[in-house]
C-alpha atoms as a PDB file:
ATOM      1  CA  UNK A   1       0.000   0.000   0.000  1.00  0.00           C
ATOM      2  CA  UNK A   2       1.540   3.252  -1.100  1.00  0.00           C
ATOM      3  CA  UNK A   3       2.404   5.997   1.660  1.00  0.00           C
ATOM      4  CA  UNK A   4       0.211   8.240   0.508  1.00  0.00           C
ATOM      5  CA  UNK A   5      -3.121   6.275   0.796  1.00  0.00           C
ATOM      6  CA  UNK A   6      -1.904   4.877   4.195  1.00  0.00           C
ATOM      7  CA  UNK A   7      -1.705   8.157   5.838  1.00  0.00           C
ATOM      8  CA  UNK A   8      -4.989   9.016   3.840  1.00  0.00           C
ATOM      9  CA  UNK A   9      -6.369   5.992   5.809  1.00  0.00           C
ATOM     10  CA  UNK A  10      -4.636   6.895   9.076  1.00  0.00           C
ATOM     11  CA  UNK A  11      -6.383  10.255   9.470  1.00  0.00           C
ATOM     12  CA  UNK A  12      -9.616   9.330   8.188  1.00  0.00           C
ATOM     13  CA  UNK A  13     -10.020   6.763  11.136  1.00  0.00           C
ATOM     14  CA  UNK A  14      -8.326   8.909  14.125  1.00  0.00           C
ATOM     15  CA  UNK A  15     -11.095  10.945  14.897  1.00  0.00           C
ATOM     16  CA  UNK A  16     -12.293   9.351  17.722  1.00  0.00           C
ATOM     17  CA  UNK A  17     -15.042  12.024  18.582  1.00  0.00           C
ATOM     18  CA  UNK A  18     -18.352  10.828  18.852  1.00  0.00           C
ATOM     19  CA  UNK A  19     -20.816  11.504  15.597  1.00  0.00           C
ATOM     20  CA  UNK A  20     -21.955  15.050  15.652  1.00  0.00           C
ATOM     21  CA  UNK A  21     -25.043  15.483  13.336  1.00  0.00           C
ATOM     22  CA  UNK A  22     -24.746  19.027  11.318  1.00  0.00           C
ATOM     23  CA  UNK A  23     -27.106  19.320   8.691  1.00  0.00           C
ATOM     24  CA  UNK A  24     -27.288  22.404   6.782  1.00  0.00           C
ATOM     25  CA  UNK A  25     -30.917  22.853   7.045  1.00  0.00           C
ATOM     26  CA  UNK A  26     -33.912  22.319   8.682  1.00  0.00           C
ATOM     27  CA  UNK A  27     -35.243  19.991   5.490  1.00  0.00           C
ATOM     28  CA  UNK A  28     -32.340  17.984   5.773  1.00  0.00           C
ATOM     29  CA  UNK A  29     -32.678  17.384   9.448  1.00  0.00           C
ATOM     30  CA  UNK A  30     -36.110  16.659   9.045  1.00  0.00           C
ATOM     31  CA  UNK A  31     -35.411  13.781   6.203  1.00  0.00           C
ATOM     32  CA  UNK A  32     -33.135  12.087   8.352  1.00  0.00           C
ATOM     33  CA  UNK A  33     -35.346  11.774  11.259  1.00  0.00           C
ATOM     34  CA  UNK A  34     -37.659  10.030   9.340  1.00  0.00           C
ATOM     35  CA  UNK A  35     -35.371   7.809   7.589  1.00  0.00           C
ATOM     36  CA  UNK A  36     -34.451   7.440  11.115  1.00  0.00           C
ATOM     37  CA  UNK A  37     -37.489   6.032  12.178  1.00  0.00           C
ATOM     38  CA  UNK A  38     -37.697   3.987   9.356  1.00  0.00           C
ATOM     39  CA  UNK A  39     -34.861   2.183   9.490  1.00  0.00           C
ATOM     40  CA  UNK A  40     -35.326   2.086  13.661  1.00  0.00           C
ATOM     41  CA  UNK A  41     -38.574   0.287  12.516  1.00  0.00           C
ATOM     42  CA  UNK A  42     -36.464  -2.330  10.162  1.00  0.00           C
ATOM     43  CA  UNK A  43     -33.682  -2.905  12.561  1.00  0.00           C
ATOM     44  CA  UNK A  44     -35.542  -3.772  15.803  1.00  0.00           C
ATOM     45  CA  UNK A  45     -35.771  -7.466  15.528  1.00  0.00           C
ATOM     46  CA  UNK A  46     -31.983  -7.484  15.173  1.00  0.00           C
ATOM     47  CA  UNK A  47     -31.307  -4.077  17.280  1.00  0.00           C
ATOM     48  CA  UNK A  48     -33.716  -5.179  20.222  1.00  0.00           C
ATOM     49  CA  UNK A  49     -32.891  -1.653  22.471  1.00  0.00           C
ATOM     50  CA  UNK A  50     -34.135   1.424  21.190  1.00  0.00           C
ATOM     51  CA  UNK A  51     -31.116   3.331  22.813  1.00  0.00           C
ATOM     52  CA  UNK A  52     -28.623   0.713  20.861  1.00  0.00           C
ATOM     53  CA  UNK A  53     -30.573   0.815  17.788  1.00  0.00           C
ATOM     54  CA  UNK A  54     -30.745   4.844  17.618  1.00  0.00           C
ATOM     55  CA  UNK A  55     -27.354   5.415  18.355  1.00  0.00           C
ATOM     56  CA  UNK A  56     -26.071   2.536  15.922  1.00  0.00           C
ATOM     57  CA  UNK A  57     -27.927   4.243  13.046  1.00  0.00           C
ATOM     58  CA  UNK A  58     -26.738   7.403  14.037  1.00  0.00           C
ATOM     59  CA  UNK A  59     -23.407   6.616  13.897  1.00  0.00           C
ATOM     60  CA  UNK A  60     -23.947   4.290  10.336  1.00  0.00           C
ATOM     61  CA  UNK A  61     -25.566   7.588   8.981  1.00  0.00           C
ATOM     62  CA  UNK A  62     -22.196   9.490  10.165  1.00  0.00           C
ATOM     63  CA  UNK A  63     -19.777   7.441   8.772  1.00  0.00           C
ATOM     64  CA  UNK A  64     -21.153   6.562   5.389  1.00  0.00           C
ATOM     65  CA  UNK A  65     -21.692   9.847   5.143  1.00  0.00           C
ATOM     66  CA  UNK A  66     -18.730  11.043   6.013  1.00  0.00           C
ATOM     67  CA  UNK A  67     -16.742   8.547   4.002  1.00  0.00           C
ATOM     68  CA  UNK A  68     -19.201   9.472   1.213  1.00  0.00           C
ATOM     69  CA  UNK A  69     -21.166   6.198   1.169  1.00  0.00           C
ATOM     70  CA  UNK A  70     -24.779   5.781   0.860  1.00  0.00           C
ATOM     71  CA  UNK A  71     -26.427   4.763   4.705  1.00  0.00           C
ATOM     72  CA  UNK A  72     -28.698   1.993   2.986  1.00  0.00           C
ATOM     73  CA  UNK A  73     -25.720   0.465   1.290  1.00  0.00           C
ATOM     74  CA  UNK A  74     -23.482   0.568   4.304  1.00  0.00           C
ATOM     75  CA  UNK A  75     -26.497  -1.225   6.387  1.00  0.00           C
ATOM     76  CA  UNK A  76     -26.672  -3.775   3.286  1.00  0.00           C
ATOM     77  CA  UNK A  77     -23.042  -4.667   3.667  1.00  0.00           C
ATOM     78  CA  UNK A  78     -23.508  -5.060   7.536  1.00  0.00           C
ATOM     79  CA  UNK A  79     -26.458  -7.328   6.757  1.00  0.00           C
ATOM     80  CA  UNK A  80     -24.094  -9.945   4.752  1.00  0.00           C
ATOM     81  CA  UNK A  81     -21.209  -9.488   6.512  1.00  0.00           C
ATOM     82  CA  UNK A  82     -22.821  -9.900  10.299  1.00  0.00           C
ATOM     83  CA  UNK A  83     -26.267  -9.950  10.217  1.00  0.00           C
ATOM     84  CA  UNK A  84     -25.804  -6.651  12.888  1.00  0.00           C
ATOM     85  CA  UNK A  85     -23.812  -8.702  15.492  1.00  0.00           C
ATOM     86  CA  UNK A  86     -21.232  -6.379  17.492  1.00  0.00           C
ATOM     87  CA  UNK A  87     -18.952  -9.363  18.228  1.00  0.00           C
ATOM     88  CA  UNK A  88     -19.369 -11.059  15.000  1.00  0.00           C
ATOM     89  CA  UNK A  89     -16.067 -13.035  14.837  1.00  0.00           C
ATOM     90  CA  UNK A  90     -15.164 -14.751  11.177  1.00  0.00           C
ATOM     91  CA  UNK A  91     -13.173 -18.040  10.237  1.00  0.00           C
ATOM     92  CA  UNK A  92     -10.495 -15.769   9.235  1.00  0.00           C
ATOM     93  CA  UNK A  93     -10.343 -13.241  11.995  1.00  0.00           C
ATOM     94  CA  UNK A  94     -12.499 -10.290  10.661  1.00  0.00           C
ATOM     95  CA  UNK A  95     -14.251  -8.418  13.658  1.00  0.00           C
ATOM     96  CA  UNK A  96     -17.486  -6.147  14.357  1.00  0.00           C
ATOM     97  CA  UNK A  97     -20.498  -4.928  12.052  1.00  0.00           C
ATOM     98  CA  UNK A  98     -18.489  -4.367   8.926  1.00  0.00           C
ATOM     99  CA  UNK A  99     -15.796  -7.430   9.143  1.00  0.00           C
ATOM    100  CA  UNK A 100     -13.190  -5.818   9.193  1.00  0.00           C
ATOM    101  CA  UNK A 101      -9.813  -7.503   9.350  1.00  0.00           C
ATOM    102  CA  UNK A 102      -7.288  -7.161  12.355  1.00  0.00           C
ATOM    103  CA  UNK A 103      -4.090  -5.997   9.942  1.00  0.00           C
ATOM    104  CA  UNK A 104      -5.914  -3.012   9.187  1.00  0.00           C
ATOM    105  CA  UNK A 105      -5.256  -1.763  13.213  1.00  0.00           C
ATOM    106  CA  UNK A 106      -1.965  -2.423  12.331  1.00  0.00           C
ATOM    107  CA  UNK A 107      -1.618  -0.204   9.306  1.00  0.00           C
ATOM    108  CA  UNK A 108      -3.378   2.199   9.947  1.00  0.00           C
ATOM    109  CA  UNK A 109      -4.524   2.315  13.636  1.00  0.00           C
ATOM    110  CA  UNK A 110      -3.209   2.093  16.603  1.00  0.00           C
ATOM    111  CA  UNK A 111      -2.805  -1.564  16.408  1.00  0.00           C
ATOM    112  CA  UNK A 112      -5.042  -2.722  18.508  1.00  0.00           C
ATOM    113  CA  UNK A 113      -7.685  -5.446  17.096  1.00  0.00           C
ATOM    114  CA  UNK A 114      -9.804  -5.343  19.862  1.00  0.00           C
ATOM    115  CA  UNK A 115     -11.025  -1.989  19.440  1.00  0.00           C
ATOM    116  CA  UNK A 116     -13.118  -3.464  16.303  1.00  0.00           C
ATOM    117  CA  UNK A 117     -15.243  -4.468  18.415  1.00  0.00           C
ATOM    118  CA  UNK A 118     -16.446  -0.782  19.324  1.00  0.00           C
ATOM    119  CA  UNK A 119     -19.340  -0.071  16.920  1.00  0.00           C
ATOM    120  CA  UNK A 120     -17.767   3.432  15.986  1.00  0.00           C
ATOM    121  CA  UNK A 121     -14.232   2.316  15.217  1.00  0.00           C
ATOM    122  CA  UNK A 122     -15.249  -0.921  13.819  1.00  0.00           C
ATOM    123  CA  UNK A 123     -18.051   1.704  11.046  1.00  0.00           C
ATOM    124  CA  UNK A 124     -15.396   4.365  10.713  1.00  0.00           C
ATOM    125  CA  UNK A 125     -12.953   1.788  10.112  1.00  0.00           C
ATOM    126  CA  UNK A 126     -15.432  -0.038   7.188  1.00  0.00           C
ATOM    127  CA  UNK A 127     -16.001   3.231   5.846  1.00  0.00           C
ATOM    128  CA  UNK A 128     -13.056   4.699   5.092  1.00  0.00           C
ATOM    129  CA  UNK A 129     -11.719   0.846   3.660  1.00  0.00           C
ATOM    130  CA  UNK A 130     -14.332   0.621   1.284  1.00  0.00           C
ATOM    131  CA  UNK A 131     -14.087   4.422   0.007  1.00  0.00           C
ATOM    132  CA  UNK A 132     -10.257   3.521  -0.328  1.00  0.00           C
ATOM    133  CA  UNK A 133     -11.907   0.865  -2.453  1.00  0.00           C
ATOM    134  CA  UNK A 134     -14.088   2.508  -4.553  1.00  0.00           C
ATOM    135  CA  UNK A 135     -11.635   5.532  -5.394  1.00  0.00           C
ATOM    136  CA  UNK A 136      -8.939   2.382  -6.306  1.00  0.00           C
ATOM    137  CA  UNK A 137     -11.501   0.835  -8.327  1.00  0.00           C
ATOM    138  CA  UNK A 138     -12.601   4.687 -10.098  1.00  0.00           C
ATOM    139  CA  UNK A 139     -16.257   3.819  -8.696  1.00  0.00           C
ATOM    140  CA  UNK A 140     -17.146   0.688  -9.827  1.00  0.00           C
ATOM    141  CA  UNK A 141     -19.003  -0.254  -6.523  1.00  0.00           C
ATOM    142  CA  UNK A 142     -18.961  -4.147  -8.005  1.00  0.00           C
ATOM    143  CA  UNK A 143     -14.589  -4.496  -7.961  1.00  0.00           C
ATOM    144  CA  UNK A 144     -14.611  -2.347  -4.215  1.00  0.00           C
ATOM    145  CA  UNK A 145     -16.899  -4.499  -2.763  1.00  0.00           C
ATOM    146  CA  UNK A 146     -15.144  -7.591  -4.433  1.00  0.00           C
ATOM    147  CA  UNK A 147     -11.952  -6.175  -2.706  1.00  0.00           C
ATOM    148  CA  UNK A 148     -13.591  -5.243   0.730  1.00  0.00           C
ATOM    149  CA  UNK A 149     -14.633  -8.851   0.983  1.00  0.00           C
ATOM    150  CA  UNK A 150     -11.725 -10.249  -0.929  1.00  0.00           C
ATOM    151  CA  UNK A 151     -13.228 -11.781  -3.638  1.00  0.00           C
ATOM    152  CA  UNK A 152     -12.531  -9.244  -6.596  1.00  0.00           C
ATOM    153  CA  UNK A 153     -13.788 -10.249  -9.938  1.00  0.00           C
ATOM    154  CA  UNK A 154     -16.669 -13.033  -8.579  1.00  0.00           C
ATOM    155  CA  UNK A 155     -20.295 -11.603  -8.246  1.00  0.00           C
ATOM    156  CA  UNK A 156     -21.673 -13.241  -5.143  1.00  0.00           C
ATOM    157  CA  UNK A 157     -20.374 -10.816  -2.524  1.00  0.00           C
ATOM    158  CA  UNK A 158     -21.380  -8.118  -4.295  1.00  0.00           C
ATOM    159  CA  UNK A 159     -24.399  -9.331  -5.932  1.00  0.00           C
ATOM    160  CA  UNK A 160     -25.282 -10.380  -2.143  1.00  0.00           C
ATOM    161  CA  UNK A 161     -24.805  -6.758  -0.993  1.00  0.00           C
ATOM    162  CA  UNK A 162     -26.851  -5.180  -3.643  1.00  0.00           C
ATOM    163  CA  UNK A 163     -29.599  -7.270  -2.710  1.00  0.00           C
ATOM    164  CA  UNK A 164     -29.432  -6.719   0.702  1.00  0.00           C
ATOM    165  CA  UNK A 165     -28.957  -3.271   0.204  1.00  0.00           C
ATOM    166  CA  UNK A 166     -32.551  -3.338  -1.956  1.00  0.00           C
ATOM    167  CA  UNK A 167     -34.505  -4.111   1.441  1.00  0.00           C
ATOM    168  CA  UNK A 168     -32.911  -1.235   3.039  1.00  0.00           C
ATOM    169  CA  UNK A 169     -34.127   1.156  -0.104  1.00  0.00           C
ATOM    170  CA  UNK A 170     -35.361   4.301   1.444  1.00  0.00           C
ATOM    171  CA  UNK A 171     -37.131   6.688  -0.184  1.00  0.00           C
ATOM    172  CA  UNK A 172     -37.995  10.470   1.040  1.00  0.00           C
END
């Protein structure tokens, strides 16, 4: 991985502050409240506690955003990869909501694997991997999700995210 993109990576994921919703107006405040709700609605057989389940969209909202991801397709690529389980733990070692493997703490964190685990790090940390992705792959969302998972160039991963990402289709 070149210098440049690890740094990149480094900074995006050290901001450790809690999500701070800005919107710059009152519309746009307004549309995510209800998409809010909706997707509050969706989650609650797998998000059983209100309090988990509004901050947890909150903070998916945040980082896709921030990363420049679309919400719905960030909560599609949670459903495959962990069916919303915090401690999700894979064959190979990949940790949290979003999978993410334990060599990325090392490259560009702080090294520490157990911190994927925290729903923040462990979204921030998906985030800013698959944008890294998409900008390698000059947007073809098919090839970055292929690399995110590691399966470049075969459709099931992402032909399993796009449909997953269909049932969380919101429209305002």
């Amino acid at each position: 991985m070149a210098d440049s993109v690890r740094i990149a990576l480094s900074k995006a994921i050290t901001d450790s502050r809690p999500p701070t919703m800005q919107f710059s107006d009152y519309n746009d405040r307004i549309k995510y409240l209800y998409w809010q709700g909706e997707m509050s609605e969706r989650l609650k057989a797998k998000l059983p506690d209100m309090q988990v389940r509004k901050e947890f969209l909150r903070t998916v909202w945040y980082e896709a955003k921030r990363a420049g991801l679309d919400p719905q397709m960030v909560l599609g690529l949670i459903q495959v990869e962990s069916g919303f389980h915090k401690y999700a733990l894979s064959v190979v070692g990949a940790r949290g909501y979003m999978q993410v493997m334990p060599f990325w703490t090392r490259i560009i964190g702080d090294g520490d694997p157990k911190k994927l685990f925290d729903m923040q790090t462990n979204l921030r940390y998906g985030c800013s991997i698959l944008r890294m992705y998409i900008d390698q792959e000059s947007g073809d969302l098919f090839l970055a999700l292929g690399r995110y998972n590691g399966s470049r160039g075969l459709p099931e991963y992402p032909n399993a995210v796009r449909g997953a990402w269909k049932k969380w289709d919101y429209k305002d």
